[in-house]
PDB file of N, CA and C in Angstrom:
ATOM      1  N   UNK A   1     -19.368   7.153   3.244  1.00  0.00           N
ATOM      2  CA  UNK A   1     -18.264   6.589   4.006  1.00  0.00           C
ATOM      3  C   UNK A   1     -16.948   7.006   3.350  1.00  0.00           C
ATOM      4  N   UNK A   2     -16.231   7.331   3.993  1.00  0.00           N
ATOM      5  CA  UNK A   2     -14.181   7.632   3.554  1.00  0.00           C
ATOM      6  C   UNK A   2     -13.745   6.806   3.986  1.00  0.00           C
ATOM      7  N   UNK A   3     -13.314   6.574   2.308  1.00  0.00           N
ATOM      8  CA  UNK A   3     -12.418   5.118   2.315  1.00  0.00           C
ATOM      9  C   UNK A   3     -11.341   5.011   3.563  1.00  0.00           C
ATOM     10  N   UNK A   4     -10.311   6.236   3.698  1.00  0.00           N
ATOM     11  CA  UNK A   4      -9.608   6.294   4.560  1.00  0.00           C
ATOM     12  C   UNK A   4      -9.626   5.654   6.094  1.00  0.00           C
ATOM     13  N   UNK A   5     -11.416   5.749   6.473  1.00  0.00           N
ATOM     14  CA  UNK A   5     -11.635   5.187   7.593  1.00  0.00           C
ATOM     15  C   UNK A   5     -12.523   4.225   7.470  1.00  0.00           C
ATOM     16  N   UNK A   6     -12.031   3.302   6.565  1.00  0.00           N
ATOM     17  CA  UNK A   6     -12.741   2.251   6.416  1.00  0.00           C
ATOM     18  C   UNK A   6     -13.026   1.053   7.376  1.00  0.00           C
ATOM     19  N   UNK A   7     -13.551  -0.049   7.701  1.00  0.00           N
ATOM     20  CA  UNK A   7     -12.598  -1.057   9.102  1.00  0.00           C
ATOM     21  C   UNK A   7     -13.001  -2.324   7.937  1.00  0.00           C
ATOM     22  N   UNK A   8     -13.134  -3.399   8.096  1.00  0.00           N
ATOM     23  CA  UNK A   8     -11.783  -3.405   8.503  1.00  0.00           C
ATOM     24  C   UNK A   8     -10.804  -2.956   7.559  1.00  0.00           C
ATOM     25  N   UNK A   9      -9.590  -2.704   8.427  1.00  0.00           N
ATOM     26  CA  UNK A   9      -8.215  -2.365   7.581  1.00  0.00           C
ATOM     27  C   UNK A   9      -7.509  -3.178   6.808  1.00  0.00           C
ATOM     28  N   UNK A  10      -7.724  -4.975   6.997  1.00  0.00           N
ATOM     29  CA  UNK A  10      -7.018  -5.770   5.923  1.00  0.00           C
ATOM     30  C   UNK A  10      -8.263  -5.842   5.339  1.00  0.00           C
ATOM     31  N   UNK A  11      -9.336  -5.825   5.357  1.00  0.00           N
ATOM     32  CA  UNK A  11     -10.250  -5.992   3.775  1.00  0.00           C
ATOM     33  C   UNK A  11     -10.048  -4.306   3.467  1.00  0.00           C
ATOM     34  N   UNK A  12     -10.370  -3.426   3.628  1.00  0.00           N
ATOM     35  CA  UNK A  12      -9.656  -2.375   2.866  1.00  0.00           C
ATOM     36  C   UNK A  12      -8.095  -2.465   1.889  1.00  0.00           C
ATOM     37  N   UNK A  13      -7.293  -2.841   2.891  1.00  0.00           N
ATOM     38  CA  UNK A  13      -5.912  -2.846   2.058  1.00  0.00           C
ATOM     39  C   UNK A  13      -6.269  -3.637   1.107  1.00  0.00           C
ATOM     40  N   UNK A  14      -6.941  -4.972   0.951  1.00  0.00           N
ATOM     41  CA  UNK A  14      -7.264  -6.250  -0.216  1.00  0.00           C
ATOM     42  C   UNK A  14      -7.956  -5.264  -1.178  1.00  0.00           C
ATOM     43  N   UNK A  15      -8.949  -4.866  -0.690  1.00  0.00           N
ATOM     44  CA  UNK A  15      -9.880  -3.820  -2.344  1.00  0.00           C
ATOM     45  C   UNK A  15      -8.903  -3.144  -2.644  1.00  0.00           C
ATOM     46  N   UNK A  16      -7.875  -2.179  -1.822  1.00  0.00           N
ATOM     47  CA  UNK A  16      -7.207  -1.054  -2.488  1.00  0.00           C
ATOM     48  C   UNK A  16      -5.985  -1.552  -3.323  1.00  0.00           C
ATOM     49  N   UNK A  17      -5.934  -2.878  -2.983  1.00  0.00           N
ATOM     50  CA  UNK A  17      -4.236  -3.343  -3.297  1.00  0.00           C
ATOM     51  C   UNK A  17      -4.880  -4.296  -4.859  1.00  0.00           C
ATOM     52  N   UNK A  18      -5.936  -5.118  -4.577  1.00  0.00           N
ATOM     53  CA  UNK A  18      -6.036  -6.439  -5.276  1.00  0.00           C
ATOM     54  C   UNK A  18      -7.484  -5.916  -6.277  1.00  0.00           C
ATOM     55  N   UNK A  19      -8.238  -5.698  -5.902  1.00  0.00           N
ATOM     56  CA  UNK A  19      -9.929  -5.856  -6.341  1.00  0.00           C
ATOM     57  C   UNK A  19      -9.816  -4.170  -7.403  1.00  0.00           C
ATOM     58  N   UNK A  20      -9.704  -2.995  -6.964  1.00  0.00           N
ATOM     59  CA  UNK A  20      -9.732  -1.707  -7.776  1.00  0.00           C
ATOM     60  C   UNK A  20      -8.087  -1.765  -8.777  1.00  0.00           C
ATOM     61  N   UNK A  21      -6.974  -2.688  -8.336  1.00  0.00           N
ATOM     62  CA  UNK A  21      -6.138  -2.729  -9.363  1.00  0.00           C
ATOM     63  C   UNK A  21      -6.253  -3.792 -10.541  1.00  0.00           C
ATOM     64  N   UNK A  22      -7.400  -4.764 -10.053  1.00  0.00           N
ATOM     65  CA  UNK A  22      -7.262  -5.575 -11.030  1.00  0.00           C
ATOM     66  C   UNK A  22      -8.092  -5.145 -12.053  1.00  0.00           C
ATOM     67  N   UNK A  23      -9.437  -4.398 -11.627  1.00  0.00           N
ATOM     68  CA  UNK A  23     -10.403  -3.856 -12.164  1.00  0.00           C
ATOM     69  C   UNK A  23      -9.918  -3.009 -13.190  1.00  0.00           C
ATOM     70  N   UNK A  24      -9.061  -2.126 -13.153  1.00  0.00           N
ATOM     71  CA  UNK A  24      -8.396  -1.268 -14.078  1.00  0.00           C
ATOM     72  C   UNK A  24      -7.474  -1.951 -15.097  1.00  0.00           C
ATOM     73  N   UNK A  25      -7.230  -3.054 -14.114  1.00  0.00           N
ATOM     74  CA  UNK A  25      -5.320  -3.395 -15.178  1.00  0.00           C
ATOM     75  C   UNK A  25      -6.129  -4.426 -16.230  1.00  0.00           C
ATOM     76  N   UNK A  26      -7.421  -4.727 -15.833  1.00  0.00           N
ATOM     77  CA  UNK A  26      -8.252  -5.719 -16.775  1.00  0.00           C
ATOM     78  C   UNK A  26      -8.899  -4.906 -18.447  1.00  0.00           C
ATOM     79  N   UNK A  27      -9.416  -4.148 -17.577  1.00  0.00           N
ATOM     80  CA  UNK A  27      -9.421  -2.724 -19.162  1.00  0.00           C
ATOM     81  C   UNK A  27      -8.323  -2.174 -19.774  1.00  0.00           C
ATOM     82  N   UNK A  28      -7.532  -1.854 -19.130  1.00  0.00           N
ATOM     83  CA  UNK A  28      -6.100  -1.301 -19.513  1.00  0.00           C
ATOM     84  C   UNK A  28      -5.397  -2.594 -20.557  1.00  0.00           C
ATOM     85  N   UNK A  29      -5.785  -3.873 -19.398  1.00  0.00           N
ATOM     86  CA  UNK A  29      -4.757  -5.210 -20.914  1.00  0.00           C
ATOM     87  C   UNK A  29      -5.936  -5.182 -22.002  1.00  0.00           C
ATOM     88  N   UNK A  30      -7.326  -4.958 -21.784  1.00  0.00           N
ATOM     89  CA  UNK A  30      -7.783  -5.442 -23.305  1.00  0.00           C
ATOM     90  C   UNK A  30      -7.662  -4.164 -24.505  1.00  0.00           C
ATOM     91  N   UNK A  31      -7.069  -3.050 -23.601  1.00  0.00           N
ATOM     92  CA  UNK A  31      -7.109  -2.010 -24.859  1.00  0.00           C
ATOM     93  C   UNK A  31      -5.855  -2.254 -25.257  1.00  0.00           C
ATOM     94  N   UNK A  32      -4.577  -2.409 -24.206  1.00  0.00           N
ATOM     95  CA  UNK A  32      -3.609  -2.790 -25.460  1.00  0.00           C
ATOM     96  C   UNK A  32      -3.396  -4.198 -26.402  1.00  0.00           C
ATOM     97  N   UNK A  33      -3.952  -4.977 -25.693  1.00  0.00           N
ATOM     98  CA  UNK A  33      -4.516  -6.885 -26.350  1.00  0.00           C
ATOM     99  C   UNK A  33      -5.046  -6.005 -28.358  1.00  0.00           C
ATOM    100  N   UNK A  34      -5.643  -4.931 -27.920  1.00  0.00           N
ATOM    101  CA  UNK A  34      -6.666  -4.623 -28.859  1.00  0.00           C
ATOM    102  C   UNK A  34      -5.836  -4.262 -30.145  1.00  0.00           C
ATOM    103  N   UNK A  35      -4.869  -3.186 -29.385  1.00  0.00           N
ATOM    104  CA  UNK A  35      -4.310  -2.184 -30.313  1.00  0.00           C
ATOM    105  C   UNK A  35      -2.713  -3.168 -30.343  1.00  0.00           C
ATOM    106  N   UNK A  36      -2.369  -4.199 -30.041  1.00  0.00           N
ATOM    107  CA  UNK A  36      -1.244  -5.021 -30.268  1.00  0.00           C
ATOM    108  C   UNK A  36      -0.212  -4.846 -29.528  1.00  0.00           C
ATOM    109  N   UNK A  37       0.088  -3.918 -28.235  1.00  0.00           N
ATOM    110  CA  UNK A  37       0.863  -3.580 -27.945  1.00  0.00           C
ATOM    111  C   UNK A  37       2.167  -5.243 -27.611  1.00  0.00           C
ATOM    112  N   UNK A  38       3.254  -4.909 -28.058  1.00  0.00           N
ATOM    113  CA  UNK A  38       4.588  -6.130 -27.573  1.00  0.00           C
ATOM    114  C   UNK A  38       4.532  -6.354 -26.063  1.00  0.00           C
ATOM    115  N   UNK A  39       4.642  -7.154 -25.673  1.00  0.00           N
ATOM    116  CA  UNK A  39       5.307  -7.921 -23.831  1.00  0.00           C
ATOM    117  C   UNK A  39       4.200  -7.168 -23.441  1.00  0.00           C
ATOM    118  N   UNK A  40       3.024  -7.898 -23.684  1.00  0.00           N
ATOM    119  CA  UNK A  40       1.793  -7.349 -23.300  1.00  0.00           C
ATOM    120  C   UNK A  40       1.578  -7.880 -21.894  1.00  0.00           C
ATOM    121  N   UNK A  41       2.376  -9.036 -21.177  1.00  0.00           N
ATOM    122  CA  UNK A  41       2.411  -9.769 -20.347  1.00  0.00           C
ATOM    123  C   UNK A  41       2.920  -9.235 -19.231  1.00  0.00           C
ATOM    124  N   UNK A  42       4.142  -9.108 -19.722  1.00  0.00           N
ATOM    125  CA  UNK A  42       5.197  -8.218 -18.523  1.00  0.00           C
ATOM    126  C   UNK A  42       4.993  -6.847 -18.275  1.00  0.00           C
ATOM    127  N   UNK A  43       4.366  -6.629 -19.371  1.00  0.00           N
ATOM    128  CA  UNK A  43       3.682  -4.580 -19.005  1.00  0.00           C
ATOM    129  C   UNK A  43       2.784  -4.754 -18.448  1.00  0.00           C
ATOM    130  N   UNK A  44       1.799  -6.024 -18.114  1.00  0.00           N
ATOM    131  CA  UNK A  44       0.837  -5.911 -17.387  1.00  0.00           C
ATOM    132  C   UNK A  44       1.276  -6.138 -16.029  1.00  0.00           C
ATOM    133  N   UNK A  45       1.886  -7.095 -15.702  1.00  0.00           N
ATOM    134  CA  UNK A  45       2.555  -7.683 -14.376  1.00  0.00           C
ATOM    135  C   UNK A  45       2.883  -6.300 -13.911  1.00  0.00           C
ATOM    136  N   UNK A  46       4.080  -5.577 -14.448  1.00  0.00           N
ATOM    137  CA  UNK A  46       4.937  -4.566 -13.746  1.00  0.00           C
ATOM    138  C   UNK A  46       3.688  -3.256 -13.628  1.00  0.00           C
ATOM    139  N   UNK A  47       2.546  -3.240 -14.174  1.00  0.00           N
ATOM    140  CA  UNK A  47       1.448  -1.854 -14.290  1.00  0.00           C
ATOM    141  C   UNK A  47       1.057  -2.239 -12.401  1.00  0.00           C
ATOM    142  N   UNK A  48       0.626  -3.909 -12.954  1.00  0.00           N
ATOM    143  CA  UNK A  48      -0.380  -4.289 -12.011  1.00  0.00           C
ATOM    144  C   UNK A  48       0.730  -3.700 -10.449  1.00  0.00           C
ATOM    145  N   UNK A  49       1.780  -4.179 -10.150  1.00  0.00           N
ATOM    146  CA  UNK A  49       2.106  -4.033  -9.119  1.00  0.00           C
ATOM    147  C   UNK A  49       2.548  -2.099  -8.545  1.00  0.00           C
ATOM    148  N   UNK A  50       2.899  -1.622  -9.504  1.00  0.00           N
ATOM    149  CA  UNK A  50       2.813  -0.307  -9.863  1.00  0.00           C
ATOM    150  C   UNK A  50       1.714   0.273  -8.962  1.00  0.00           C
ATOM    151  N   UNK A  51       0.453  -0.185  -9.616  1.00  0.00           N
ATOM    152  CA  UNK A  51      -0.765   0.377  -8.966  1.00  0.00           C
ATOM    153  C   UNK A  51      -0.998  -0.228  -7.719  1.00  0.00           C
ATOM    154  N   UNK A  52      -0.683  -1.225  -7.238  1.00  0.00           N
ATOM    155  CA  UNK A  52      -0.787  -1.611  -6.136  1.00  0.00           C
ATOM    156  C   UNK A  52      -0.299  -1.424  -4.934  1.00  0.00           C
ATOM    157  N   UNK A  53       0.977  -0.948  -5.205  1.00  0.00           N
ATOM    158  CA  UNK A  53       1.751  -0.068  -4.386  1.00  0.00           C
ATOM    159  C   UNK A  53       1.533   1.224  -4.419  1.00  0.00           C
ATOM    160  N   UNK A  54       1.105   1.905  -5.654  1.00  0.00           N
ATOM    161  CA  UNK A  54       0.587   3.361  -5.138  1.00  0.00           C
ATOM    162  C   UNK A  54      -0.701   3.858  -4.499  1.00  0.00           C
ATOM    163  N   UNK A  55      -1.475   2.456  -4.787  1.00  0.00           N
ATOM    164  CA  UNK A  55      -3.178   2.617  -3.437  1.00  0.00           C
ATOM    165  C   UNK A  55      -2.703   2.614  -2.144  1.00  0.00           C
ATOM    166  N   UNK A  56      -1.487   1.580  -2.254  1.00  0.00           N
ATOM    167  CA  UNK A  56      -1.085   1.159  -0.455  1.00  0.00           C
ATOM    168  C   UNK A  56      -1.132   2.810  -0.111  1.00  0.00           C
ATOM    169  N   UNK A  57       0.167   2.966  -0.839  1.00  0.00           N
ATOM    170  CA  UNK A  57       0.784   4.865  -0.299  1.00  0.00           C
ATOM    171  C   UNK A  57      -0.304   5.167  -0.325  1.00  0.00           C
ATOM    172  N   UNK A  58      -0.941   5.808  -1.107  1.00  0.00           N
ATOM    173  CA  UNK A  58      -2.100   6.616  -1.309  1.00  0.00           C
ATOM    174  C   UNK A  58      -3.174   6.791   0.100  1.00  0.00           C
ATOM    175  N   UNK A  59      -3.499   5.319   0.187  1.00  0.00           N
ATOM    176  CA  UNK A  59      -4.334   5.265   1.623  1.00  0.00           C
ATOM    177  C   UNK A  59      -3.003   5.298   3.012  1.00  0.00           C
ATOM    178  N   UNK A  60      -1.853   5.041   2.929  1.00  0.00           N
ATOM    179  CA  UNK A  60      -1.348   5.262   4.091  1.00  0.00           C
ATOM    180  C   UNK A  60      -1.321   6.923   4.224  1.00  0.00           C
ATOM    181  N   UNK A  61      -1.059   7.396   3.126  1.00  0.00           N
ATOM    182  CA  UNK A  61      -0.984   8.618   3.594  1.00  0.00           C
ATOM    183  C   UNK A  61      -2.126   9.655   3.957  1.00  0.00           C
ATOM    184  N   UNK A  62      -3.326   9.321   3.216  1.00  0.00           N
ATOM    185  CA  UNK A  62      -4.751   9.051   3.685  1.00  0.00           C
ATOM    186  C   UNK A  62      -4.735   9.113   5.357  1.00  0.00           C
ATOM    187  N   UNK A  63      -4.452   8.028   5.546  1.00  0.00           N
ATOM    188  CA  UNK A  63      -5.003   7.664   6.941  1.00  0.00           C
ATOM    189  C   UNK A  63      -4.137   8.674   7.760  1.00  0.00           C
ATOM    190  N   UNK A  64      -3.222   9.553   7.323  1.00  0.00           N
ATOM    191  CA  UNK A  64      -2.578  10.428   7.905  1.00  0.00           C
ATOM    192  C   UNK A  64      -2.776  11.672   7.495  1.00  0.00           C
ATOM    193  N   UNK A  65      -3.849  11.624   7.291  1.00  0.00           N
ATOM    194  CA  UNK A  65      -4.488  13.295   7.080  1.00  0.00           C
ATOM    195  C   UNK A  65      -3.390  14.163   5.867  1.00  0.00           C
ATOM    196  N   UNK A  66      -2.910  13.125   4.771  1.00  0.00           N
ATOM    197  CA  UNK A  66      -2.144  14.187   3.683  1.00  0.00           C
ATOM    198  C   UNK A  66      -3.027  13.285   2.629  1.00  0.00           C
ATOM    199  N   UNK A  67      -2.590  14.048   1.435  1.00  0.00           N
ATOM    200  CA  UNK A  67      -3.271  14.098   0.196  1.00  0.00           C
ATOM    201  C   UNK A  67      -4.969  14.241   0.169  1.00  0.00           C
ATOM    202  N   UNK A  68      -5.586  14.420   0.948  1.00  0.00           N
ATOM    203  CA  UNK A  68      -6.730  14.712   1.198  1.00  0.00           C
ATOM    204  C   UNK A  68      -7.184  15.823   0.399  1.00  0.00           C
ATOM    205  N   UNK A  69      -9.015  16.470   0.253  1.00  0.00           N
ATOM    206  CA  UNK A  69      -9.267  17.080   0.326  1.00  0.00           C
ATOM    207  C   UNK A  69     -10.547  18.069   0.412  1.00  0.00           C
ATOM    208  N   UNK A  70     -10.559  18.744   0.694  1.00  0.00           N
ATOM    209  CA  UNK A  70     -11.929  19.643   1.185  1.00  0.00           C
ATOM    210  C   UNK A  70     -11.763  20.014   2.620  1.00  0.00           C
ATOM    211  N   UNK A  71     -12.729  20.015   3.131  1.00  0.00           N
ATOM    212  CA  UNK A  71     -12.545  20.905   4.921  1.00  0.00           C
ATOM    213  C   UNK A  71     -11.191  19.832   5.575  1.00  0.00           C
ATOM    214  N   UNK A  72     -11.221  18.574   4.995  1.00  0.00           N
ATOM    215  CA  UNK A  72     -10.542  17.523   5.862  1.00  0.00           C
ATOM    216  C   UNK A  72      -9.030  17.473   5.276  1.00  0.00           C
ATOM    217  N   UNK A  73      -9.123  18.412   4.235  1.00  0.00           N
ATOM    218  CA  UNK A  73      -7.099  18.424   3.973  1.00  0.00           C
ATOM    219  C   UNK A  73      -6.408  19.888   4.100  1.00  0.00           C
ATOM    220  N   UNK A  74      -5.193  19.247   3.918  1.00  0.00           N
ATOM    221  CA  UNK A  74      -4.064  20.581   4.257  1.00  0.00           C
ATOM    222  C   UNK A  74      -4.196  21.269   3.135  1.00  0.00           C
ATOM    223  N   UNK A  75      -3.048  22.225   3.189  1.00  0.00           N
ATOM    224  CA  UNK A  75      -2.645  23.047   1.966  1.00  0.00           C
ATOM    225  C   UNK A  75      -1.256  21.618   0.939  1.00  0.00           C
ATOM    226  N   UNK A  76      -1.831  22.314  -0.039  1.00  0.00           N
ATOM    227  CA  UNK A  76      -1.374  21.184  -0.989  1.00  0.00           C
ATOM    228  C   UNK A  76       0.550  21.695  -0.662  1.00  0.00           C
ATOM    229  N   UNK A  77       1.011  22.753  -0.603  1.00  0.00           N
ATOM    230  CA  UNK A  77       2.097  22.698  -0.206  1.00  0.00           C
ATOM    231  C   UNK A  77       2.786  21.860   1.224  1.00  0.00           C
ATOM    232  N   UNK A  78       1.731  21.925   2.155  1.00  0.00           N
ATOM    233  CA  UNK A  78       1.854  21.517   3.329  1.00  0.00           C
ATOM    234  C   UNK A  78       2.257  19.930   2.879  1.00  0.00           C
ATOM    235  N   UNK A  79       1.287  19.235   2.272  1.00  0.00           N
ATOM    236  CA  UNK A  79       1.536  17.899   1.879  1.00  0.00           C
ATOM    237  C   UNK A  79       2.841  17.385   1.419  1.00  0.00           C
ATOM    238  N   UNK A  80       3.106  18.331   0.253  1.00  0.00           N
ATOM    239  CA  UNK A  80       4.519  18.343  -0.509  1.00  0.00           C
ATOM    240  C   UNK A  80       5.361  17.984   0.351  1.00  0.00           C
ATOM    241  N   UNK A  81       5.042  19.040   1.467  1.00  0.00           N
ATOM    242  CA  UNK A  81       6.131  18.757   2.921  1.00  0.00           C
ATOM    243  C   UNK A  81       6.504  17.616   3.175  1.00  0.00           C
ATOM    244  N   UNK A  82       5.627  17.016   3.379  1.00  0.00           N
ATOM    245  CA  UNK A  82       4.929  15.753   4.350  1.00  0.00           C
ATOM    246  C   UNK A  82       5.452  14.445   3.939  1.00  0.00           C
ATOM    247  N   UNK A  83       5.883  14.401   2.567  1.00  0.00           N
ATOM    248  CA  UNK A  83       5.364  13.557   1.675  1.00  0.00           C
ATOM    249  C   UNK A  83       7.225  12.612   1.664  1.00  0.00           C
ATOM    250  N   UNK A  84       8.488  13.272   2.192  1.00  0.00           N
ATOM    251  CA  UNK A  84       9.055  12.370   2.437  1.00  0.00           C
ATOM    252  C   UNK A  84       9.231  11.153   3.689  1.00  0.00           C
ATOM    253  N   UNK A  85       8.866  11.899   4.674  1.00  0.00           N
ATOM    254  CA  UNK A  85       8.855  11.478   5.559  1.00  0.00           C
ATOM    255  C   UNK A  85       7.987  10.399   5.791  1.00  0.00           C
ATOM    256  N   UNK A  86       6.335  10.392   5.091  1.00  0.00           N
ATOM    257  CA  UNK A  86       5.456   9.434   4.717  1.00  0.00           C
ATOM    258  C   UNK A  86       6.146   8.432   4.162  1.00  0.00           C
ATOM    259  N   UNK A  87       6.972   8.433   3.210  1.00  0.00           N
ATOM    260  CA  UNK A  87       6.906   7.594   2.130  1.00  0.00           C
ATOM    261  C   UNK A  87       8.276   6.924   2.961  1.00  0.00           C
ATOM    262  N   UNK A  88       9.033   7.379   3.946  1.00  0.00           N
ATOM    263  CA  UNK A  88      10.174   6.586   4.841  1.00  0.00           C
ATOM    264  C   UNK A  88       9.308   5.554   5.466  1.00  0.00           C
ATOM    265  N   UNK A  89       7.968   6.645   6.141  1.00  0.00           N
ATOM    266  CA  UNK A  89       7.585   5.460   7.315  1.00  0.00           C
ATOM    267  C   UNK A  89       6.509   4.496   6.554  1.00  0.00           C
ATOM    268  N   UNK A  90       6.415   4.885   5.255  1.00  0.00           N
ATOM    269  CA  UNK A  90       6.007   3.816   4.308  1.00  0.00           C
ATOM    270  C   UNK A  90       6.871   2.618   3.763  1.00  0.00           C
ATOM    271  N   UNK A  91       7.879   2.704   3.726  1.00  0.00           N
ATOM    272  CA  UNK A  91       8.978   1.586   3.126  1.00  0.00           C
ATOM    273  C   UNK A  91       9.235   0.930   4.327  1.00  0.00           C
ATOM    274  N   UNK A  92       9.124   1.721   6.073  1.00  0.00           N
ATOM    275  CA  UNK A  92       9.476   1.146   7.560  1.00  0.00           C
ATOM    276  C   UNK A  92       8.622  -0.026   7.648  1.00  0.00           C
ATOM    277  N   UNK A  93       7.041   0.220   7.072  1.00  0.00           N
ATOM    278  CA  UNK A  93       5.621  -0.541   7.602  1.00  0.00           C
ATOM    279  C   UNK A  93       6.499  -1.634   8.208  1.00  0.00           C
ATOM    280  N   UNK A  94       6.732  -2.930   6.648  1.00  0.00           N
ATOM    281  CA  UNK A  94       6.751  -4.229   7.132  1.00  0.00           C
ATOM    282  C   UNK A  94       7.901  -4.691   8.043  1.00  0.00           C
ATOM    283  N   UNK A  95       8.843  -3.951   7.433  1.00  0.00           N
ATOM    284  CA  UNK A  95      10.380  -4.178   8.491  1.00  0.00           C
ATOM    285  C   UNK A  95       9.983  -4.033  10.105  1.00  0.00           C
ATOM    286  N   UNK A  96       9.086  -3.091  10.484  1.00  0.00           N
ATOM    287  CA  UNK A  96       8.563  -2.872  11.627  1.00  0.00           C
ATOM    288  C   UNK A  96       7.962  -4.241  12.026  1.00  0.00           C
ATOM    289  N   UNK A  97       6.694  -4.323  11.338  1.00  0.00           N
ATOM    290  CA  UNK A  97       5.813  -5.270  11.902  1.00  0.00           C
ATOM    291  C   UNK A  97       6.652  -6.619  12.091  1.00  0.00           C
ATOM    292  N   UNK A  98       7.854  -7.365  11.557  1.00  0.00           N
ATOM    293  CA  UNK A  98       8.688  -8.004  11.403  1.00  0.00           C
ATOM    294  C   UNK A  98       9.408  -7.602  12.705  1.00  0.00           C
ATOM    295  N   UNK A  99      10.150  -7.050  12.626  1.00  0.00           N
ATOM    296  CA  UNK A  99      10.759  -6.697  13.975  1.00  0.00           C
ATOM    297  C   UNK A  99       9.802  -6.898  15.319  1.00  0.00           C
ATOM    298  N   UNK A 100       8.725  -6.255  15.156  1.00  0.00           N
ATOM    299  CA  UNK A 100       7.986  -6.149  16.929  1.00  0.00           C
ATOM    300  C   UNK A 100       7.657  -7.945  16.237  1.00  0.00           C
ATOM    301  N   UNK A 101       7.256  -8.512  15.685  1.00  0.00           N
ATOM    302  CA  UNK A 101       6.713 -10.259  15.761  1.00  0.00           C
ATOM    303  C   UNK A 101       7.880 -10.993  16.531  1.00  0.00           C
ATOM    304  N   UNK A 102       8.829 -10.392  15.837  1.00  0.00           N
ATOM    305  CA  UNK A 102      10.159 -11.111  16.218  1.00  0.00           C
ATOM    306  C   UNK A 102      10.262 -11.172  17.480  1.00  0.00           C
ATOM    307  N   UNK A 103      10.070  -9.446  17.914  1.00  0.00           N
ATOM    308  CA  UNK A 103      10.831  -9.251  19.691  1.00  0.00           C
ATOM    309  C   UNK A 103       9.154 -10.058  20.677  1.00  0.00           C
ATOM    310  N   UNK A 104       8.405  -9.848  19.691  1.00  0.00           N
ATOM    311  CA  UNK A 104       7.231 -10.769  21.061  1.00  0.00           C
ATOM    312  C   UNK A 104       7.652 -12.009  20.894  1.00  0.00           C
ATOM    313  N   UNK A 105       8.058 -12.844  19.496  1.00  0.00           N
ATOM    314  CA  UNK A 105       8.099 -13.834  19.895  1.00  0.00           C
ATOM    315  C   UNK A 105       9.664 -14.585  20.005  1.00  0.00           C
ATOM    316  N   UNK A 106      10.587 -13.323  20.839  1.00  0.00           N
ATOM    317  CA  UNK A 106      11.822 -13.696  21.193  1.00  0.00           C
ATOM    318  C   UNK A 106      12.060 -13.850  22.634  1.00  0.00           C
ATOM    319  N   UNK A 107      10.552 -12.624  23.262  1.00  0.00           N
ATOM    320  CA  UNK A 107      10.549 -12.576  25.023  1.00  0.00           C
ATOM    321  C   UNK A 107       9.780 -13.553  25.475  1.00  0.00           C
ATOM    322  N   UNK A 108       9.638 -14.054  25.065  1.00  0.00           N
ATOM    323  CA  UNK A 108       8.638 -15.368  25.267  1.00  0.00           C
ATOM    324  C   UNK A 108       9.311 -16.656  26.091  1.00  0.00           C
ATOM    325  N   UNK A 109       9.908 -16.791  27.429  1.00  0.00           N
ATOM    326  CA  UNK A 109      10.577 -17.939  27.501  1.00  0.00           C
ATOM    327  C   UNK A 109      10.472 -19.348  27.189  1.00  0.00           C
ATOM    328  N   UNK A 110       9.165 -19.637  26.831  1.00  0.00           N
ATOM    329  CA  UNK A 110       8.886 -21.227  26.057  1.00  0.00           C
ATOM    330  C   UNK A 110       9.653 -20.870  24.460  1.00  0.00           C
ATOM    331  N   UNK A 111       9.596 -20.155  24.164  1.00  0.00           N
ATOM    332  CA  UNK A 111      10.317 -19.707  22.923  1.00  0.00           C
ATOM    333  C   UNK A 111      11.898 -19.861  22.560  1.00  0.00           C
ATOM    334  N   UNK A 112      12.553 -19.470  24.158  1.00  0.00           N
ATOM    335  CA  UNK A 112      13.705 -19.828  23.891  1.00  0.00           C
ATOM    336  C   UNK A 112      14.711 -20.713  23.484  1.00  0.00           C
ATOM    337  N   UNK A 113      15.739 -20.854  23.110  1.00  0.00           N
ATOM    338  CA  UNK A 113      16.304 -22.351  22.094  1.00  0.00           C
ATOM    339  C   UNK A 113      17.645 -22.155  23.050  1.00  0.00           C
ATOM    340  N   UNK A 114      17.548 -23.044  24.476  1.00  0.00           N
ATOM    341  CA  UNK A 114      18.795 -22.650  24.868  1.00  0.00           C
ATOM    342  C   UNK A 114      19.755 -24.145  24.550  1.00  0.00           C
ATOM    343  N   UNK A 115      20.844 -23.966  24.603  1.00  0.00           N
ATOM    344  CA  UNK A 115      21.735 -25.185  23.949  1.00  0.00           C
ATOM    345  C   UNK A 115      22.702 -25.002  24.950  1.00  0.00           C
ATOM    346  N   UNK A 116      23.005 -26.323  25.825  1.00  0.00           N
ATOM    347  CA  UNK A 116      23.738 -26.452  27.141  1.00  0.00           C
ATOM    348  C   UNK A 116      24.784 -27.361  26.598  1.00  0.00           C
TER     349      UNK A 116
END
């Protein structure tokens, strides 16, 4: 199975965001716990979210046929291409989904707040 086309899509985003970053950032704090590293706390916090935001990208851009590879990806230059424009309509996601919630639940006339 490719992860990319996984279903569902919010238990995918949860493993890619929550379950494979914690898994790592859990080995990653006991080797520096080990070796003493300072603000072992706050380097973990800021790693953890780090990685969590780069699975999001990673699989959004996934699901858009870049960073891939074998018969199913581009030319790695092609990607390079690709890769601002991804990462716009990556920062768009939630502002979007926010916006269309809003406008369904603005056309809605039981919704309306009229003041006479």
């Amino acid at each position: 199975m490719i992860l990319r086309d996984a279903e569902p899509q919010w238990l995918t985003g949860i493993f890619l965001t929550v379950a494979m970053p914690v898994t790592f950032q859990v080995l990653e704090y006991l080797l520096h716990w080990f070796r003493g590293t300072p603000h072992l706390r706050i380097a973990t916090i800021v790693s953890l979210v780090v990685s969590a935001v780069s699975a999001l990208f990673n699989w959004y851009a996934m699901r858009r046929g870049t960073l891939l590879v074998g018969g199913e990806g581009g030319s790695f230059g092609g990607d390079l291409s690709r890769l601002p424009r991804l990462l716009l309509g990556f920062l768009a996601v939630l502002p979007r989904k926010i916006a269309r919630k809003l406008k369904s639940y603005s056309s809605k006339p039981e919704n309306w707040n009229h003041v006479w």
